[in-house]
Protein backbone atom coordinates (compact mmCIF):
# COMPACT_ATOMS: atom_id res chain seq x y z
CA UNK A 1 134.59 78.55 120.98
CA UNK A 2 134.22 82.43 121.29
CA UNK A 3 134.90 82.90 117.41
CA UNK A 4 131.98 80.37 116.96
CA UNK A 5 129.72 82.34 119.25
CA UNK A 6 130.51 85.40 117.07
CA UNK A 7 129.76 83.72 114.02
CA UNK A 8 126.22 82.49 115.31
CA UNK A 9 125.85 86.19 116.51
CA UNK A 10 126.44 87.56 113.43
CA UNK A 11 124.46 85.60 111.48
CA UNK A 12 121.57 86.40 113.94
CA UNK A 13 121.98 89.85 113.62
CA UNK A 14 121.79 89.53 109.53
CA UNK A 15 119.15 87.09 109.04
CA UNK A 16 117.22 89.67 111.54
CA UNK A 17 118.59 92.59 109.89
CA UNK A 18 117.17 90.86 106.47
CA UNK A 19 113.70 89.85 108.06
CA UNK A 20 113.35 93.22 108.91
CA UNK A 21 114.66 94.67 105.61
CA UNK A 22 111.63 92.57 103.73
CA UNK A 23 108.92 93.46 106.45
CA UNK A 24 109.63 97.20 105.99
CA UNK A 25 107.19 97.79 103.24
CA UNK A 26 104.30 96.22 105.55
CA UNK A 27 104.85 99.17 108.17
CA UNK A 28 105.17 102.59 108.44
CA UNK A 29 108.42 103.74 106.18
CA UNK A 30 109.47 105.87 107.99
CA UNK A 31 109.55 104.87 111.81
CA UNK A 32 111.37 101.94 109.98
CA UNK A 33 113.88 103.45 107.67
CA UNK A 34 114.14 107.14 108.95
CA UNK A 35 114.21 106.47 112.35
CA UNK A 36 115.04 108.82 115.30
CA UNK A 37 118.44 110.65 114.79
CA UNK A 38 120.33 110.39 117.93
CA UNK A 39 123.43 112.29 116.99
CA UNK A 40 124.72 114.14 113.93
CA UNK A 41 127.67 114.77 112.80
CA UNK A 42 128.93 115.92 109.48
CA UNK A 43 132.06 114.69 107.22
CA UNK A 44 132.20 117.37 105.14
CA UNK A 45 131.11 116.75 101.37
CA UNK A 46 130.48 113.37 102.04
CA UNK A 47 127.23 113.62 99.65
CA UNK A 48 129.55 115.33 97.07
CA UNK A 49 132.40 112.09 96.67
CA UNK A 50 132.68 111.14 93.13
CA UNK A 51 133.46 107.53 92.57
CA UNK A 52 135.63 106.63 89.54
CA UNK A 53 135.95 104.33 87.71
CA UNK A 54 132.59 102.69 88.67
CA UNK A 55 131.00 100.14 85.39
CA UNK A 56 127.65 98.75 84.92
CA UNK A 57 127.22 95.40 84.93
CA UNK A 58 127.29 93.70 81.35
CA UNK A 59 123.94 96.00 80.82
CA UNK A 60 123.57 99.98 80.51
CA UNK A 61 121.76 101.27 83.47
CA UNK A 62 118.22 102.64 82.61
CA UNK A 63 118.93 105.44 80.19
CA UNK A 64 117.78 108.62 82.82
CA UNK A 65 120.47 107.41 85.25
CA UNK A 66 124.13 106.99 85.81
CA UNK A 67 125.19 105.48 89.26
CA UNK A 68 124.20 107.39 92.06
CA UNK A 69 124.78 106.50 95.53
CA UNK A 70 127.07 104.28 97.30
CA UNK A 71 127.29 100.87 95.09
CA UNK A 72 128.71 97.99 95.69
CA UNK A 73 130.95 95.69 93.87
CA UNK A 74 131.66 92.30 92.77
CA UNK A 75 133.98 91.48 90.11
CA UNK A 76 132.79 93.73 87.42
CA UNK A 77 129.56 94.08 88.28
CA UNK A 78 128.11 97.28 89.97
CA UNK A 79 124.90 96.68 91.77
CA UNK A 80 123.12 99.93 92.49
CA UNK A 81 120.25 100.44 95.09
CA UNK A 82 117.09 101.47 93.17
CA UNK A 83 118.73 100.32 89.76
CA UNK A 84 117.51 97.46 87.84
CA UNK A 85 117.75 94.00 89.38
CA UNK A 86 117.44 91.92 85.97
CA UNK A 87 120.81 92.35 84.23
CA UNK A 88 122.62 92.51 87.85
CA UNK A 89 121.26 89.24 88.75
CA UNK A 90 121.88 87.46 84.86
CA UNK A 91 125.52 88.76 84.99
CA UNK A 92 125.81 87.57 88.40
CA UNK A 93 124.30 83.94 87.55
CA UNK A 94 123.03 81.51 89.56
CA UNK A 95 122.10 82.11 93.06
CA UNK A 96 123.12 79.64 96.23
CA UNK A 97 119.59 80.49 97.42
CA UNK A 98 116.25 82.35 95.85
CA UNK A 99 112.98 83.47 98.20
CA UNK A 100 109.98 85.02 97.47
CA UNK A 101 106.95 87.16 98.89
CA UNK A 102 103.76 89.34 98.13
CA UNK A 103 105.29 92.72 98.61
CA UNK A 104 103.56 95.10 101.44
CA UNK A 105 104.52 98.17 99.86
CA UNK A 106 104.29 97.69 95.92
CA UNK A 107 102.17 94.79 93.69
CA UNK A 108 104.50 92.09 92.82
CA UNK A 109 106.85 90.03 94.69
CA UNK A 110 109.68 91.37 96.76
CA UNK A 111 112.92 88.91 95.87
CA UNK A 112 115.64 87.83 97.84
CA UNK A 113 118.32 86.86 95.91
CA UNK A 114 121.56 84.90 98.05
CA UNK A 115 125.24 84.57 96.97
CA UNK A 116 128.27 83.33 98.75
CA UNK A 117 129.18 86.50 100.98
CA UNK A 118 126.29 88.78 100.08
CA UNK A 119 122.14 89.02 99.39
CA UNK A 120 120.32 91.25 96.94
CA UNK A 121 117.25 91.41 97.63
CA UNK A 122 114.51 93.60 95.32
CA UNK A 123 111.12 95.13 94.87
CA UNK A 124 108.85 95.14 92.19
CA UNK A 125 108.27 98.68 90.66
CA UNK A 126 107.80 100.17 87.37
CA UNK A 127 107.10 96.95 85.39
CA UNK A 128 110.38 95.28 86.56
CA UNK A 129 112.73 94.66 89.81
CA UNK A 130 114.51 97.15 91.33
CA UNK A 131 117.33 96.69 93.83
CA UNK A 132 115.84 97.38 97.44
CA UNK A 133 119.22 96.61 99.49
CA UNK A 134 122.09 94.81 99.09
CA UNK A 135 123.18 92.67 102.52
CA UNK A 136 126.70 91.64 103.19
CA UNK A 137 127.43 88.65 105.05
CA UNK A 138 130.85 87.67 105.53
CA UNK A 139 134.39 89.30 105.21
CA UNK A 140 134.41 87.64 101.92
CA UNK A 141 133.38 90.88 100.33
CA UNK A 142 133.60 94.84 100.77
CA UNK A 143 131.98 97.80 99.89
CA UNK A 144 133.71 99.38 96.87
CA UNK A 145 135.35 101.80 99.42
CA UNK A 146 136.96 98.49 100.63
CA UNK A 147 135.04 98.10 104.14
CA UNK A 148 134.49 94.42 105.08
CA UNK A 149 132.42 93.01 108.01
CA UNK A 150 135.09 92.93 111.00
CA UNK A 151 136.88 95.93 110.39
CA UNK A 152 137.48 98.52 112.83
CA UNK A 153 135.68 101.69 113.19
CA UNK A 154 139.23 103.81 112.75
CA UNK A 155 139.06 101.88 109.29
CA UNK A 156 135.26 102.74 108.45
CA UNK A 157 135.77 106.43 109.66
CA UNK A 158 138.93 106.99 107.59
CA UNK A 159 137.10 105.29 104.52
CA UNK A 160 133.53 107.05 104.96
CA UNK A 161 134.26 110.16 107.32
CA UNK A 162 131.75 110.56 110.38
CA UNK A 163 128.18 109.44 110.03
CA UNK A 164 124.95 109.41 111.23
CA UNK A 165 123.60 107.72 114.04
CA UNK A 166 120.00 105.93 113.57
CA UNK A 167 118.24 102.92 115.16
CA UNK A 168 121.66 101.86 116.66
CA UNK A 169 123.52 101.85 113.18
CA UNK A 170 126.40 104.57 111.49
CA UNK A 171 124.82 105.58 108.52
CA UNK A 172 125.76 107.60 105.78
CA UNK A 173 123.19 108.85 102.75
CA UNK A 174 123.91 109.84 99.48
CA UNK A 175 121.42 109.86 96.42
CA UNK A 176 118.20 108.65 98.10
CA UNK A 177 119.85 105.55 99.34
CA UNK A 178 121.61 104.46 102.66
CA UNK A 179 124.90 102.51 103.85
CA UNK A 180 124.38 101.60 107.29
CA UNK A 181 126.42 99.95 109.51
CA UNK A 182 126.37 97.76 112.76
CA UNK A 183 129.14 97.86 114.84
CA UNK A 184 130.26 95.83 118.25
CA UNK A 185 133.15 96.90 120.12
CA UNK A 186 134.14 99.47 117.59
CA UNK A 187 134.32 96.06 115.04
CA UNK A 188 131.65 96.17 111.62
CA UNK A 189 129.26 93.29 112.22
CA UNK A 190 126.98 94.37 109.30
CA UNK A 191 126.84 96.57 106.46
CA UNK A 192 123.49 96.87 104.58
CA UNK A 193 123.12 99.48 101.02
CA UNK A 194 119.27 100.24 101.71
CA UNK A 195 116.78 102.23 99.87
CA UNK A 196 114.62 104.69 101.07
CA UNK A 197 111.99 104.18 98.22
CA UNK A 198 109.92 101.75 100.65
């Protein structure tokens, strides 16, 4: 009964987390994205970690950029915050579930794209779709620095350093983008990539 009370929880706190995600182009940016820093601590070079090894999907990455940022993985696809959406989503295939809006921030539509374990959602800019966040959902899948949703903070700290605290979440920045995190009880209950473009 209390696992199932957790699972409803969490999947409160995401779908709100994701509402909030797609509404953040209608307000101000930053209020929404920057928010108030409540306390900062540093982890070092943190903004300096290279990641090897790291693919693009089955297409080459727009020709003025190599991954930047953290990324996340499935199989051997990279999805990159900011990057193009279009060959992410074709290698990735059909999604279990596809929405749609008029985007506040840009002209277009803002897409959310949902697969077992993770969303990818996207905003329109420069003539095509570029990857806005990418939402996991279950313990399913990780970041590429293997965090899953339940893991404990000791994990996430020993995997990302110390981070950032904003709008109740640990975040960490590299590249223009953002990897926040939820926690409850010292346990992950969500991990969002975000970018800071909108």
């Amino acid at each position: 009964m209390r696992v199932e009370r957790m699972r409803i929880k969490r999947r409160l706190a995401l779908t709100l987390a994701a509402a909030m995600l797609l509404l953040a182009g209608c307000g101000d940016s930053e209020r929404v994205i920057g928010g108030d820093v409540v306390n900062v601590t540093t982890g070092g070079s943190q903004s300096g970690e290279s990641r090897e090894g790291q693919e693009s999907p089955q297409a080459d990455p727009a020709p003025e950029e190599i991954f930047k940022g953290y990324v996340f993985k499935v199989g051997d696809v990279t999805v990159e915050v900011d990057g193009d959406a279009a060959p992410v989503i074709e290698a990735l295939g059909e999604p279990a579930s596809y929405f749609e809006a008029a985007s506040c921030a840009f002209e277009g539509l803002d897409k959310i794209y949902t697969y077992n374990g993770y969303e990818i959602d996207t905003y329109p800019a420069q003539e095509r779709d570029l990857v806005s966040a990418v939402i996991l959902k279950d313990d399913s899948v990780s970041t590429a620095e293997g965090i899953c949703i339940g893991d404990s903070l000791e994990k996430l700290l020993e995997a990302y350093g110390e981070g950032v605290q904003e709008n109740g979440m640990l975040v960490y920045s590299r590249d223009g983008m953002k990897l926040c995190f939820i926690l409850q009880e010292d346990s992950v209950v969500s991990i969002e990539y975000r970018s800071t473009a909108l």
